[in-house]
C-alpha atoms as a PDB file:
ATOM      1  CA  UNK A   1       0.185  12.075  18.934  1.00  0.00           C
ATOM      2  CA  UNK A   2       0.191   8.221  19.641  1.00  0.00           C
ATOM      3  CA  UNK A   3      -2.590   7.544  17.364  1.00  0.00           C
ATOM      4  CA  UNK A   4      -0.744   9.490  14.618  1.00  0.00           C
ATOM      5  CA  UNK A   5       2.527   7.730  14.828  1.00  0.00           C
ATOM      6  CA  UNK A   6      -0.178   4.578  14.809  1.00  0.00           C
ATOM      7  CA  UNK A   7      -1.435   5.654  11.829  1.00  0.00           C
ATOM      8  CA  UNK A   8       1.524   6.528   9.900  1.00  0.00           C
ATOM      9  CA  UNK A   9       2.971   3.346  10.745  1.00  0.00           C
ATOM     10  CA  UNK A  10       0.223   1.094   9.324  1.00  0.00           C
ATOM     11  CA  UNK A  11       0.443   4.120   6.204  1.00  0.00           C
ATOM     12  CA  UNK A  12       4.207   2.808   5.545  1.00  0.00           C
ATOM     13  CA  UNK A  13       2.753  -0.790   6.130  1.00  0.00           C
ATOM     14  CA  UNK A  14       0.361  -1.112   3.700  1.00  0.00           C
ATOM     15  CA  UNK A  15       2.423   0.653   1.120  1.00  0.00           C
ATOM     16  CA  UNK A  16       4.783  -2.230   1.644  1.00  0.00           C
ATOM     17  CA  UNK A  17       2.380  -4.490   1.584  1.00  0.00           C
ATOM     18  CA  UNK A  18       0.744  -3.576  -1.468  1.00  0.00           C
ATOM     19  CA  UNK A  19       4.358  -3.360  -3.273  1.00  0.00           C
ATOM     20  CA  UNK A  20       4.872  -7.194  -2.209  1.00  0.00           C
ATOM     21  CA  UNK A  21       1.539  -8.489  -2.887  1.00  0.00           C
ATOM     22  CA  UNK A  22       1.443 -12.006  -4.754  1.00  0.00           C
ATOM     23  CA  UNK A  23       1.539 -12.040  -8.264  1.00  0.00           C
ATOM     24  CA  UNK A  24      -0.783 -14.364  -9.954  1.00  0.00           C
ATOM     25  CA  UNK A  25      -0.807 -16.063 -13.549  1.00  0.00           C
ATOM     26  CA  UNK A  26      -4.376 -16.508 -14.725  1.00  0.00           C
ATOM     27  CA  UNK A  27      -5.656 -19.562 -14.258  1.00  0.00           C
ATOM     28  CA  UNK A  28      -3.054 -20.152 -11.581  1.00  0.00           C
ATOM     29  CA  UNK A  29      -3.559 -18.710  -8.002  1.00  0.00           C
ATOM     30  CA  UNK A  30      -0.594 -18.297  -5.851  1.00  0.00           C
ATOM     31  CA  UNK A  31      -1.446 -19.451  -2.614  1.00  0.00           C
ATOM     32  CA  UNK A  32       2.102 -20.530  -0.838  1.00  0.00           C
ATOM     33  CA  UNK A  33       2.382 -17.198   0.638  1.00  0.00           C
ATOM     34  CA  UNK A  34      -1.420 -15.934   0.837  1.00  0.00           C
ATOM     35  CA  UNK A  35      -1.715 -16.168   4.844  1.00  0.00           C
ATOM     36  CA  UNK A  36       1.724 -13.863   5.197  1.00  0.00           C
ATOM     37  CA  UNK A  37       0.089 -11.728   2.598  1.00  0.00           C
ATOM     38  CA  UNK A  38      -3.054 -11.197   4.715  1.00  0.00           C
ATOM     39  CA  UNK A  39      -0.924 -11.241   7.719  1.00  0.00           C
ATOM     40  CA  UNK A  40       0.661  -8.285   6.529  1.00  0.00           C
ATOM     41  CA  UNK A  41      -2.518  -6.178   5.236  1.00  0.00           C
ATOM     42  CA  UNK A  42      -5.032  -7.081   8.554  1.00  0.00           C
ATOM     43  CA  UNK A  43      -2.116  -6.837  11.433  1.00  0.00           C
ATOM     44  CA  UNK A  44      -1.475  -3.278  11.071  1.00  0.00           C
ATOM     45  CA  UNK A  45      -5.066  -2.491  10.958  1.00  0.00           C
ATOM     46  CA  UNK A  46      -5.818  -4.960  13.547  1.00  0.00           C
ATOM     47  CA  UNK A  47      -3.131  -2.835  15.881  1.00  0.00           C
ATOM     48  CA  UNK A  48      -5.072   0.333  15.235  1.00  0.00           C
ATOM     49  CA  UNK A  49      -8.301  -0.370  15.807  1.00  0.00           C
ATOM     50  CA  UNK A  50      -6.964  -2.066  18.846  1.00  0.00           C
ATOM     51  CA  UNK A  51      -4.840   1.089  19.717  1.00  0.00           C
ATOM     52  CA  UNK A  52      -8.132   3.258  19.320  1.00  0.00           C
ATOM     53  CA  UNK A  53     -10.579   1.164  21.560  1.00  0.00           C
ATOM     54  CA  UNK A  54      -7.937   0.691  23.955  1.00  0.00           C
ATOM     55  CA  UNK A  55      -7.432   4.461  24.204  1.00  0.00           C
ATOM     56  CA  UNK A  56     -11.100   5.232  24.152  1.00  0.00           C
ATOM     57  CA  UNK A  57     -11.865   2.794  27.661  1.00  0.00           C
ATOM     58  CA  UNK A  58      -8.577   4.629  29.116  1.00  0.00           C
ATOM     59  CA  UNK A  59      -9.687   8.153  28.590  1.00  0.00           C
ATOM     60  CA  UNK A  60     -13.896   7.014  29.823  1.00  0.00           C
ATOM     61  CA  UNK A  61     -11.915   5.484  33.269  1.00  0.00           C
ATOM     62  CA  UNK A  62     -13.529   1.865  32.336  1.00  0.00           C
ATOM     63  CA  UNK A  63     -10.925   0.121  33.739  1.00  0.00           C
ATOM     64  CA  UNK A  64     -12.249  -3.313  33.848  1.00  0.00           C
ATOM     65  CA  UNK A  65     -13.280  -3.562  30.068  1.00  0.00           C
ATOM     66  CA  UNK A  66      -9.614  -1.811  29.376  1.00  0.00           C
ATOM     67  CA  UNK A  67      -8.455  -4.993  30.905  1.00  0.00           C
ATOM     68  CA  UNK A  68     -11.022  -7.332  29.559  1.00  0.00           C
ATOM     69  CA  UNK A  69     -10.774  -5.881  25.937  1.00  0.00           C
ATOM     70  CA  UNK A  70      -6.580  -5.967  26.742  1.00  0.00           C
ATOM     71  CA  UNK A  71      -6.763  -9.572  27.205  1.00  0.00           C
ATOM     72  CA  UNK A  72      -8.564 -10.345  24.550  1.00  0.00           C
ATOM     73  CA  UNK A  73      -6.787  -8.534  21.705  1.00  0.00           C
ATOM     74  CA  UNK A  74      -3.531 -10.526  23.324  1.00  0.00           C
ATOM     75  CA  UNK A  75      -5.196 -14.027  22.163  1.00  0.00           C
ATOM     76  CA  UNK A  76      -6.724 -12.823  19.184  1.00  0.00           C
ATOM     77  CA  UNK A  77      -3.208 -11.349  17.814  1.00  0.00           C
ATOM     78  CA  UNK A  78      -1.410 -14.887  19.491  1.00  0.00           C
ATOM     79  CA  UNK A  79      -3.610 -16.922  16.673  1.00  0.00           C
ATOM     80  CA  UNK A  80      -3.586 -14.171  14.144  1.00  0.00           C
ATOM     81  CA  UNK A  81      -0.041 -13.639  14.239  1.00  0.00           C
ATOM     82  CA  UNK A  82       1.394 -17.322  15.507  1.00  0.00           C
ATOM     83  CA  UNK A  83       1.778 -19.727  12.318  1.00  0.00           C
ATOM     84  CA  UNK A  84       0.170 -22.356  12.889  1.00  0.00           C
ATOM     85  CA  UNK A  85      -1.037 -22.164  16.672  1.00  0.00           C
ATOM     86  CA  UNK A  86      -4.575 -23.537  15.864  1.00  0.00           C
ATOM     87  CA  UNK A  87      -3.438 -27.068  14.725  1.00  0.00           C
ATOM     88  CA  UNK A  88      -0.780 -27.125  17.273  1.00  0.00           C
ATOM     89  CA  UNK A  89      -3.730 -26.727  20.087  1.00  0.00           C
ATOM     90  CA  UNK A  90      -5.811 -28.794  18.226  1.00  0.00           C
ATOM     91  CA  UNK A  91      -3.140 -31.515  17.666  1.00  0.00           C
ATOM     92  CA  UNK A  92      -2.784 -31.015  22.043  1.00  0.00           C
ATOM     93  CA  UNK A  93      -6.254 -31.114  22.690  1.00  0.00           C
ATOM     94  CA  UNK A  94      -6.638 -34.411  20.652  1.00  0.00           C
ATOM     95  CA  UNK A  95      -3.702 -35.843  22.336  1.00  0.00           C
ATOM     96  CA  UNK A  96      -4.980 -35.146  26.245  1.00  0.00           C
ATOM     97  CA  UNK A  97      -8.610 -36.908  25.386  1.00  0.00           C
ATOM     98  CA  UNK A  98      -6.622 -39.679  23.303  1.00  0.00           C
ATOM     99  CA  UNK A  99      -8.867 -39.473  20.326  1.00  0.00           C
ATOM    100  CA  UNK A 100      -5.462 -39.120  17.748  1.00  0.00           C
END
């Protein structure tokens, strides 16, 4: 029942998605709103697969990669879904070895 509600949701997602999709002239790619527009196709897949795996190590008792694989779709959807988080850390890391 979870993964159905899931599914449907990313269903309604896309369909919105593809209804606001960038418009292009030829010759002329849009590309101001480009990572949004992948945002919005990949994240609702992205939570699905996640949803499945997640399910999958729950239901085979693995408890430990449950947590492990938990933990890890947390940072990957913190830089998928956080503008701009990689040049912020970059801009960080630069600044605590003094290279800027």
């Amino acid at each position: 029942m979870l993964l159905q509600l899931i599914a449907e949701h990313a269903i309604h997602m896309s369909h919105d998605v593809l209804s606001h999709a960038p418009s292009s002239a030829p010759g002329d790619p849009d590309t101001a709103n480009l990572a949004e527009w992948i945002r919005n196709i990949f994240g609702p897949i992205f939570l699905v697969i996640v949803s499945i795996v997640a399910i999958f190590f729950l239901f085979t008792r693995e408890i430990t990669r449950f947590v492990q694989f938990v933990l890890l779709a947390i940072a990957v959807a913190v830089i998928f879904y956080v503008p701009r988080i990689i040049e912020v850390v970059a801009r960080g890391i630069t600044r605590a070895l003094g290279v800027e």
